[in-house]
PDB file of N, CA and C in Angstrom:
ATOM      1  N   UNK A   1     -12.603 -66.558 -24.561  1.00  0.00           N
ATOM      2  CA  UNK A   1     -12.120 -65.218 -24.362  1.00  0.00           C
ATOM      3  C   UNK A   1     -12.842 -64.270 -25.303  1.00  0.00           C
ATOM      4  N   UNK A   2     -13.303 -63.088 -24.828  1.00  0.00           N
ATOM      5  CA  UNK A   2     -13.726 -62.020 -26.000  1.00  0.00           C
ATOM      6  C   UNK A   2     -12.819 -61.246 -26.288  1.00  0.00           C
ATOM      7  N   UNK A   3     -13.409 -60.668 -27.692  1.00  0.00           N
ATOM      8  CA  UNK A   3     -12.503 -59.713 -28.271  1.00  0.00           C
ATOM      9  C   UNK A   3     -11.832 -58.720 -27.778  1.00  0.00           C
ATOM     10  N   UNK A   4     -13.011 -57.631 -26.505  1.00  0.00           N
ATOM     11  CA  UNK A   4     -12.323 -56.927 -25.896  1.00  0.00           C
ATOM     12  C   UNK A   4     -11.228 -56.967 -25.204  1.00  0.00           C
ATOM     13  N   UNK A   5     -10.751 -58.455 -25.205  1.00  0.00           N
ATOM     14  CA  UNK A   5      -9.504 -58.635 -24.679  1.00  0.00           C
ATOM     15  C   UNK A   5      -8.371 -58.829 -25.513  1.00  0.00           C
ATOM     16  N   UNK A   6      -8.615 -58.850 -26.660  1.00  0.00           N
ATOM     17  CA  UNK A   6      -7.124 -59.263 -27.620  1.00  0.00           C
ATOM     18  C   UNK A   6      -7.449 -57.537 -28.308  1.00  0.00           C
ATOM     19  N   UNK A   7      -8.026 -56.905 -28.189  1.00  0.00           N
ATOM     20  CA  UNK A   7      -7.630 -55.612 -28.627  1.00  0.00           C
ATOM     21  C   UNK A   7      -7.166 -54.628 -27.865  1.00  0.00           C
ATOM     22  N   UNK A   8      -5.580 -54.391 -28.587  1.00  0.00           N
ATOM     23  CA  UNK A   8      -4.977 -53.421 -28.064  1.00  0.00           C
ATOM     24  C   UNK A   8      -4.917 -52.221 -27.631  1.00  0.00           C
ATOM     25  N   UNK A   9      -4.594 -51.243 -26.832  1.00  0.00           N
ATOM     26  CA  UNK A   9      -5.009 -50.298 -26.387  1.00  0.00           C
ATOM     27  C   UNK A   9      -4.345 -48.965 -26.584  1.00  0.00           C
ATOM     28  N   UNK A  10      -5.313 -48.015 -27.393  1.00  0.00           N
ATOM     29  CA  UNK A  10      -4.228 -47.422 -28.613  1.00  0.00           C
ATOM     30  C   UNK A  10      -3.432 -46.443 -27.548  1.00  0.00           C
ATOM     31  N   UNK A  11      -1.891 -45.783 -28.275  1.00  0.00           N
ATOM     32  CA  UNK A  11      -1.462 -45.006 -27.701  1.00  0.00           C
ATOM     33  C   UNK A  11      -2.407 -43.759 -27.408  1.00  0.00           C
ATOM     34  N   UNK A  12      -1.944 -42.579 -26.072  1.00  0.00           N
ATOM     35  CA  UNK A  12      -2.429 -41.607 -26.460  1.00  0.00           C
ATOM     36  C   UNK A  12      -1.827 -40.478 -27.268  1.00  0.00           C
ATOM     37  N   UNK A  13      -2.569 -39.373 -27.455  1.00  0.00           N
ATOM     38  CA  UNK A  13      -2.262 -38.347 -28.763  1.00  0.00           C
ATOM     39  C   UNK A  13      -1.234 -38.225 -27.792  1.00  0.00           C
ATOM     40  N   UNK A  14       0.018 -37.374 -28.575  1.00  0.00           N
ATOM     41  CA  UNK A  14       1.484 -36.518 -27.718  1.00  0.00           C
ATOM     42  C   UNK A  14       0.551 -35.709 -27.252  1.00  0.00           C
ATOM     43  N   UNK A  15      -0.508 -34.828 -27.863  1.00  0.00           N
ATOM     44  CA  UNK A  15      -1.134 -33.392 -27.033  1.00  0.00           C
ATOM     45  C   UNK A  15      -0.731 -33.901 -25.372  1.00  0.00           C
ATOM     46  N   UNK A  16      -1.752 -35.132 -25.418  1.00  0.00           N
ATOM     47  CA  UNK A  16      -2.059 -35.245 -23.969  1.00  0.00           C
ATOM     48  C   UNK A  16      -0.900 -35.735 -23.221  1.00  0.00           C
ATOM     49  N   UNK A  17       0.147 -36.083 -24.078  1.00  0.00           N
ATOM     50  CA  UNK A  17       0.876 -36.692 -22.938  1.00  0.00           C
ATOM     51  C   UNK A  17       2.771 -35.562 -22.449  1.00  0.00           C
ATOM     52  N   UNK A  18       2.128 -34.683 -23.161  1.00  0.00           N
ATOM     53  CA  UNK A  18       3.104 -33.531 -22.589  1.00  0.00           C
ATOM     54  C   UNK A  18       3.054 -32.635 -21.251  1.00  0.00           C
ATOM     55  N   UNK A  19       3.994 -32.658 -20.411  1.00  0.00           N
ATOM     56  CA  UNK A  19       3.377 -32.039 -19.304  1.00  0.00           C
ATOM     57  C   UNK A  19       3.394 -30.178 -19.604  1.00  0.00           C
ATOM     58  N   UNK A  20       3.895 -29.985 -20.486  1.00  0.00           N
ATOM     59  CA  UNK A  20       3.843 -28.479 -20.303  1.00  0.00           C
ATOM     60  C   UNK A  20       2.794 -27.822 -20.236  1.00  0.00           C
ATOM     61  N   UNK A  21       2.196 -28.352 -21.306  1.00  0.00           N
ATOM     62  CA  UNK A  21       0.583 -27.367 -21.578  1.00  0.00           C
ATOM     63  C   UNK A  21      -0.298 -27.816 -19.707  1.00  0.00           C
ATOM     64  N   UNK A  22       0.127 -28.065 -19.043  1.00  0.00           N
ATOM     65  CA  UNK A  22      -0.853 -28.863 -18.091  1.00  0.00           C
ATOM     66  C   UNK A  22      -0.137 -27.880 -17.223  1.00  0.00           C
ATOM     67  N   UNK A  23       1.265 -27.903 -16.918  1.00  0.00           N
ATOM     68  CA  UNK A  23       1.539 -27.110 -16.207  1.00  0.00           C
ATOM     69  C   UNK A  23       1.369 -25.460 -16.263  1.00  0.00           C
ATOM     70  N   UNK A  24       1.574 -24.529 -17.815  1.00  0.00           N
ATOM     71  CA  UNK A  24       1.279 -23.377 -18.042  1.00  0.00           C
ATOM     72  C   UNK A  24      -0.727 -23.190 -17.572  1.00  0.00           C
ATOM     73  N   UNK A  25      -0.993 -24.524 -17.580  1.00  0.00           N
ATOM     74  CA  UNK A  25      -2.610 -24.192 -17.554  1.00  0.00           C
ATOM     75  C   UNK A  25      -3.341 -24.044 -16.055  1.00  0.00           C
ATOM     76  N   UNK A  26      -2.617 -24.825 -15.344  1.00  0.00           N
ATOM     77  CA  UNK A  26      -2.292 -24.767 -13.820  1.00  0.00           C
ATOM     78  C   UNK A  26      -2.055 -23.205 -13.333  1.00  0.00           C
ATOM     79  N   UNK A  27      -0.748 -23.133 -13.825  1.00  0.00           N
ATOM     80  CA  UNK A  27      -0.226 -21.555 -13.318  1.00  0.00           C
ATOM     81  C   UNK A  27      -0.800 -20.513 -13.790  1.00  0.00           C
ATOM     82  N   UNK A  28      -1.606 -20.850 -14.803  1.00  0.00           N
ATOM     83  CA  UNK A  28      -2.784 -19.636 -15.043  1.00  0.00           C
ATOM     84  C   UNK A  28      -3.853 -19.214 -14.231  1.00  0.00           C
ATOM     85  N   UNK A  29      -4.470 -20.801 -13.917  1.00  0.00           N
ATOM     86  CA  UNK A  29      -5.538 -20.689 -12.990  1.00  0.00           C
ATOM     87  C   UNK A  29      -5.441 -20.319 -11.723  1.00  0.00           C
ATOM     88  N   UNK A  30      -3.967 -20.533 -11.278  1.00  0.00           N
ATOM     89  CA  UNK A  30      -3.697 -19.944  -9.984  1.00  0.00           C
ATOM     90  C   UNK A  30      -3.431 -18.623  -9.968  1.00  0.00           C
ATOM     91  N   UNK A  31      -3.165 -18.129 -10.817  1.00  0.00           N
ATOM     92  CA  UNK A  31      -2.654 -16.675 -11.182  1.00  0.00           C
ATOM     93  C   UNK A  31      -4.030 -15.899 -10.813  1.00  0.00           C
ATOM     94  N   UNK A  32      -5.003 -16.377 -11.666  1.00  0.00           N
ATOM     95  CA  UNK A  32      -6.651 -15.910 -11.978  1.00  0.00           C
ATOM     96  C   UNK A  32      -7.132 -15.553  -9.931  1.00  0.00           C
ATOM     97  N   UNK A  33      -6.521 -16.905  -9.424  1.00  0.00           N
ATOM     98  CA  UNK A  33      -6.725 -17.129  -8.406  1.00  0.00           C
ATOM     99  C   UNK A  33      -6.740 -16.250  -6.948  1.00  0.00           C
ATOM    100  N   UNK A  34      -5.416 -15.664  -7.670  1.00  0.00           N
ATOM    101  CA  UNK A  34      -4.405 -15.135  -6.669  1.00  0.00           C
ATOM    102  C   UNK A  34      -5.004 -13.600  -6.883  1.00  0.00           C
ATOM    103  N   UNK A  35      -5.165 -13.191  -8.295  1.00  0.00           N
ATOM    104  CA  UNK A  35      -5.499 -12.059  -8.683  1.00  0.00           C
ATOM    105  C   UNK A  35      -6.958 -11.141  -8.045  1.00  0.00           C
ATOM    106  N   UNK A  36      -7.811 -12.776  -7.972  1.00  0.00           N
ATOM    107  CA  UNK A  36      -9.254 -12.431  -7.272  1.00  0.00           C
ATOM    108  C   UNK A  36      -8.792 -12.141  -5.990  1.00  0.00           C
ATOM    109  N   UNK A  37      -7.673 -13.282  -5.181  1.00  0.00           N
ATOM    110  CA  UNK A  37      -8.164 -12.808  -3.575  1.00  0.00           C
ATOM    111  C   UNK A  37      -7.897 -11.479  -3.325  1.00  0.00           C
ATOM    112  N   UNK A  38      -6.370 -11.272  -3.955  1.00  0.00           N
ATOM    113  CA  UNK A  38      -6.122  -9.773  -4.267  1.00  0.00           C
ATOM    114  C   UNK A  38      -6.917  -8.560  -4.310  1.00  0.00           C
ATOM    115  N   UNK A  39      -8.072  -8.754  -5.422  1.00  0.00           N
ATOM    116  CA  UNK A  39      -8.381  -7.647  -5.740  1.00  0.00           C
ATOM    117  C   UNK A  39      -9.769  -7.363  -4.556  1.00  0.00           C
ATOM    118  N   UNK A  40     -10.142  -9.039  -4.253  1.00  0.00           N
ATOM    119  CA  UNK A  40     -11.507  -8.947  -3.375  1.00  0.00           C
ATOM    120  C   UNK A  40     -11.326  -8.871  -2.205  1.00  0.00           C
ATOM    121  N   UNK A  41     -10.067  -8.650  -1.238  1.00  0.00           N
ATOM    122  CA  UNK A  41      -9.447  -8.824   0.024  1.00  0.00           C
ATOM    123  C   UNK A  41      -8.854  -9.874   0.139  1.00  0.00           C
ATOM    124  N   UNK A  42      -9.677 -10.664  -0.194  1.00  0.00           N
ATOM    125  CA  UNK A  42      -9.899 -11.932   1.090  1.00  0.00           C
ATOM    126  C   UNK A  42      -8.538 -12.653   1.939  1.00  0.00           C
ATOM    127  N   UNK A  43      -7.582 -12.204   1.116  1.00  0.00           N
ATOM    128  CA  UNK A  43      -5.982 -12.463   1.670  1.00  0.00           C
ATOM    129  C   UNK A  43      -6.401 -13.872   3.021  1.00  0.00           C
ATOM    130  N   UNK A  44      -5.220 -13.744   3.816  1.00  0.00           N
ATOM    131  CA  UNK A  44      -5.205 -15.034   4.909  1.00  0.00           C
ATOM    132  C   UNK A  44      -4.805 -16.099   4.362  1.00  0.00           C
ATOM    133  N   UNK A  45      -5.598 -17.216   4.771  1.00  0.00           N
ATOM    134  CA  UNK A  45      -5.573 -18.587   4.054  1.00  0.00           C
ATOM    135  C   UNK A  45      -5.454 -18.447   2.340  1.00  0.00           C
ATOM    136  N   UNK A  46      -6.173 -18.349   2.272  1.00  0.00           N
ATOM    137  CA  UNK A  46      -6.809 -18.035   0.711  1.00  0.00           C
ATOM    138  C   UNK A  46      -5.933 -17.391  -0.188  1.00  0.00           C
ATOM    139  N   UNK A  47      -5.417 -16.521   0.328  1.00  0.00           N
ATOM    140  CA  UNK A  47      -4.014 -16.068  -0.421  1.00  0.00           C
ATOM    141  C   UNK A  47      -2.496 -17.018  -0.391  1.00  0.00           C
ATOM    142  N   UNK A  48      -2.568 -17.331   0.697  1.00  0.00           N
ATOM    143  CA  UNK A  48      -1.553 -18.482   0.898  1.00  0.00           C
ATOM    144  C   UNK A  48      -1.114 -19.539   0.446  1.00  0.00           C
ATOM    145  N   UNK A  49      -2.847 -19.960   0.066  1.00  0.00           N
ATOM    146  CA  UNK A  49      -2.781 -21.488  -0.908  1.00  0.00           C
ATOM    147  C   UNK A  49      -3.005 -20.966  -2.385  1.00  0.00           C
ATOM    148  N   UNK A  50      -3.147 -19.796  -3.091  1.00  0.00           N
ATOM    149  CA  UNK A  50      -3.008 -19.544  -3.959  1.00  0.00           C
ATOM    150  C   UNK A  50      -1.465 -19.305  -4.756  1.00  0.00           C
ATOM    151  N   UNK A  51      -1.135 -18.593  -3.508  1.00  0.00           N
ATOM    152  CA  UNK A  51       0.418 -18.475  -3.384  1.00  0.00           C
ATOM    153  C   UNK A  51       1.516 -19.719  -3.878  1.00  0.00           C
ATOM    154  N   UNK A  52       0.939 -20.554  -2.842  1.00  0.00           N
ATOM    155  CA  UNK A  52       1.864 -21.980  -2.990  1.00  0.00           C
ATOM    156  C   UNK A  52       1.371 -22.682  -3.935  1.00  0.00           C
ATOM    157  N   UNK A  53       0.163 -22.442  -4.841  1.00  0.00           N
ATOM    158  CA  UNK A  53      -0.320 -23.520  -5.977  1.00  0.00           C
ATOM    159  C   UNK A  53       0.852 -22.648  -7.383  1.00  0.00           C
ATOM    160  N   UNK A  54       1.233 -21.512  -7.268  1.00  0.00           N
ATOM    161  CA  UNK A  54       1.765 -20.510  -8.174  1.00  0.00           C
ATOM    162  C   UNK A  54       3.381 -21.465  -7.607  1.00  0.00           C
ATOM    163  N   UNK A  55       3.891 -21.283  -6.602  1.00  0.00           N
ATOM    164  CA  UNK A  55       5.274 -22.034  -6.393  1.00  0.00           C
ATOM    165  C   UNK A  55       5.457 -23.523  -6.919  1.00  0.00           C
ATOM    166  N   UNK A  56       3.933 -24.448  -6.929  1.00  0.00           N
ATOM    167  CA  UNK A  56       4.317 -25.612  -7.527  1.00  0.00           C
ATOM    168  C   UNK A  56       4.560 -25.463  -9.058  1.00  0.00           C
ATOM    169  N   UNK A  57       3.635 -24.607  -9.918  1.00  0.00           N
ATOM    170  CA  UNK A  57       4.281 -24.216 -10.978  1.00  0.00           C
ATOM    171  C   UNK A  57       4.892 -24.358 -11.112  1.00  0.00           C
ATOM    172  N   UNK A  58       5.872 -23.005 -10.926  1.00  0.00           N
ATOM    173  CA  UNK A  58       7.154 -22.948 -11.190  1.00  0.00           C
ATOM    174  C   UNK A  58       7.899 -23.843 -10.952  1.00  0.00           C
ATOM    175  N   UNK A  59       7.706 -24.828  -9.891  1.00  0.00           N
ATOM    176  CA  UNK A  59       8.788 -26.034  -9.501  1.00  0.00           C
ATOM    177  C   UNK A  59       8.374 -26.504 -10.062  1.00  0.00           C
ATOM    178  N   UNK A  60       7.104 -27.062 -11.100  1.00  0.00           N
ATOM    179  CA  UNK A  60       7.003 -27.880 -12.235  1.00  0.00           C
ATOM    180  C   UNK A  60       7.491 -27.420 -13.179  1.00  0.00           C
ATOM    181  N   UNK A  61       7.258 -26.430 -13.352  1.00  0.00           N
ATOM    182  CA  UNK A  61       8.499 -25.861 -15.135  1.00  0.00           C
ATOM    183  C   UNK A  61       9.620 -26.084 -14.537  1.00  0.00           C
ATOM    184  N   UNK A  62      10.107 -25.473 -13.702  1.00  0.00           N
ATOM    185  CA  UNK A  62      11.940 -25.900 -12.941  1.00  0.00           C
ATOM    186  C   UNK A  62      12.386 -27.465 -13.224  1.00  0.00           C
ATOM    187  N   UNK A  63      11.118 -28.671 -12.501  1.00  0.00           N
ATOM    188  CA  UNK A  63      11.937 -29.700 -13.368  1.00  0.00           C
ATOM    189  C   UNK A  63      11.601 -29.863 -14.820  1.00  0.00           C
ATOM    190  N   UNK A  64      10.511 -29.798 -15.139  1.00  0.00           N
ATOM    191  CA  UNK A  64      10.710 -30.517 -16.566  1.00  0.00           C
ATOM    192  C   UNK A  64      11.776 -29.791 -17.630  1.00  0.00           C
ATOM    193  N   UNK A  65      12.103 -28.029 -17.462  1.00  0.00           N
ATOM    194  CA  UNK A  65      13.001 -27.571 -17.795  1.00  0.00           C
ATOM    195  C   UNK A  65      14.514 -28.382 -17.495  1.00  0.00           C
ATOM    196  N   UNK A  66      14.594 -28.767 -16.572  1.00  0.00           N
ATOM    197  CA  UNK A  66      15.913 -29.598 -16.070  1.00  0.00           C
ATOM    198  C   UNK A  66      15.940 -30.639 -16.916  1.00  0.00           C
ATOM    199  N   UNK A  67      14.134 -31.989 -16.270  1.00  0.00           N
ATOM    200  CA  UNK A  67      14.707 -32.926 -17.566  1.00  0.00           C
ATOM    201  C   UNK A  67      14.773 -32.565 -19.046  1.00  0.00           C
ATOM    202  N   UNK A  68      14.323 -31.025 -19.778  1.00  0.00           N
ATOM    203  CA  UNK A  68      14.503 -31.569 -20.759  1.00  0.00           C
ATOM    204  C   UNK A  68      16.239 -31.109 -21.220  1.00  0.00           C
ATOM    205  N   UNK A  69      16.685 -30.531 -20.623  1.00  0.00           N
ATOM    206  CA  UNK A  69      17.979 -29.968 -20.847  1.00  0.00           C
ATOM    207  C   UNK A  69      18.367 -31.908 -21.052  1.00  0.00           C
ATOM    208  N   UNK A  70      18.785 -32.427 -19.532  1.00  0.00           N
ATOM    209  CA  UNK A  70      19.396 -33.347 -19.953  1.00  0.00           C
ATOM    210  C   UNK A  70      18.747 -34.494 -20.629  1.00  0.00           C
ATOM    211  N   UNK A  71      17.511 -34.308 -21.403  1.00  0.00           N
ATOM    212  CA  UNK A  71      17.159 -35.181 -22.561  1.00  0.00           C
ATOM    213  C   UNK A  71      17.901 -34.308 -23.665  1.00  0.00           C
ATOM    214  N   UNK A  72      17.996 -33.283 -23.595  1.00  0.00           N
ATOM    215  CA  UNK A  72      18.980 -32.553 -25.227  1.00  0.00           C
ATOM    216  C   UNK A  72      20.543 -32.956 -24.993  1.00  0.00           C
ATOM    217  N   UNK A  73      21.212 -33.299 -23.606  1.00  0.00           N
ATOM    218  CA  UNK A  73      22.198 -33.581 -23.432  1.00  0.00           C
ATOM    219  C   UNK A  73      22.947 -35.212 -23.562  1.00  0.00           C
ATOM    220  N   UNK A  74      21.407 -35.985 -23.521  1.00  0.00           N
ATOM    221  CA  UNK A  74      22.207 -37.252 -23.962  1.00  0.00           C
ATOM    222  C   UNK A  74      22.117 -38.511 -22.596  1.00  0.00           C
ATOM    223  N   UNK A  75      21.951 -37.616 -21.491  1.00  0.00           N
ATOM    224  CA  UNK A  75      22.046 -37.576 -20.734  1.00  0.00           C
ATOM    225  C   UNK A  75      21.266 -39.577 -20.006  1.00  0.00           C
ATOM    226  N   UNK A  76      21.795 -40.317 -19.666  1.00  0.00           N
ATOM    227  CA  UNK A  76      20.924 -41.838 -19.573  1.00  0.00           C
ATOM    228  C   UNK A  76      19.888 -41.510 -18.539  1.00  0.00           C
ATOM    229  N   UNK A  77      20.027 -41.036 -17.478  1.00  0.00           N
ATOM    230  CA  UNK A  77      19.302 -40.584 -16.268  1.00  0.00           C
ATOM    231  C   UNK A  77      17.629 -39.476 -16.590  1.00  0.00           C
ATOM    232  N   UNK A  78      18.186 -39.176 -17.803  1.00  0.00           N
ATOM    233  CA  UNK A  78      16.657 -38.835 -18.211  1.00  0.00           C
ATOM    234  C   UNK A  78      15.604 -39.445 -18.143  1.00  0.00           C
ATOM    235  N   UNK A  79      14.558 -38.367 -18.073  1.00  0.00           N
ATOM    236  CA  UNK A  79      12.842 -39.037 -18.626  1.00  0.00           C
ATOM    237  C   UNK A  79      12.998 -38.928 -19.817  1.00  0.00           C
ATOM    238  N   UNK A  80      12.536 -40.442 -20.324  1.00  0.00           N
ATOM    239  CA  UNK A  80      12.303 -40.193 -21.329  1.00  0.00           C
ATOM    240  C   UNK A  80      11.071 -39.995 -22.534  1.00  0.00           C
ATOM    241  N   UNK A  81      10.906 -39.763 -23.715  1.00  0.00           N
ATOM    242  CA  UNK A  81       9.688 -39.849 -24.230  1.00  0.00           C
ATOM    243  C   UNK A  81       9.210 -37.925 -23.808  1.00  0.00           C
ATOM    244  N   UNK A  82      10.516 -37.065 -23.680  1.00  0.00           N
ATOM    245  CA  UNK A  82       9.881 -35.336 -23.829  1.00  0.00           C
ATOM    246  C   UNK A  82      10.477 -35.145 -24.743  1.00  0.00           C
ATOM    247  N   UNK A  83      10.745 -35.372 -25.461  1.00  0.00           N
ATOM    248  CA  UNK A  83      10.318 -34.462 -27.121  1.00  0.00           C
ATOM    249  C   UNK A  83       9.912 -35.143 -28.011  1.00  0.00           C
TER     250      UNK A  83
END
């Protein structure tokens, strides 16, 4: 057997393993997104799916806001490992 196999595989940093910063970074870019079709016409499609990439956002802050309430609540049904 080689070594690369009995060495363990380190955790990653918390940076990376938080979803918030991923989600605020998302809803930026769609924002940027939404702002161009806006300002350049292009509306139709293009506005639509900009539209709905801005709604998953928010339904991503909506849950992780949820789980983290009931990770502050104690709650067993949580994800765990957010804070």
């Amino acid at each position: 057997m080689s070594d690369a196999a009995q060495t363990p595989v380190p955790e990653l940093p918390k940076i990376l393993r938080e979803p918030g910063p991923v989600i605020v970074v998302g809803m930026a870019a769609w924002l940027v997104a939404t702002i161009v079709a806006l300002v350049t016409g292009v509306g139709g499609l293009t506005l639509q799916v900009c539209l709905w990439g801005l709604g998953v956002g928010v339904l991503g802050t909506l849950i992780v806001g949820v789980q983290l309430a009931a990770v502050r609540r104690g709650s067993k049904t949580a994800q765990q490992g957010l804070e």
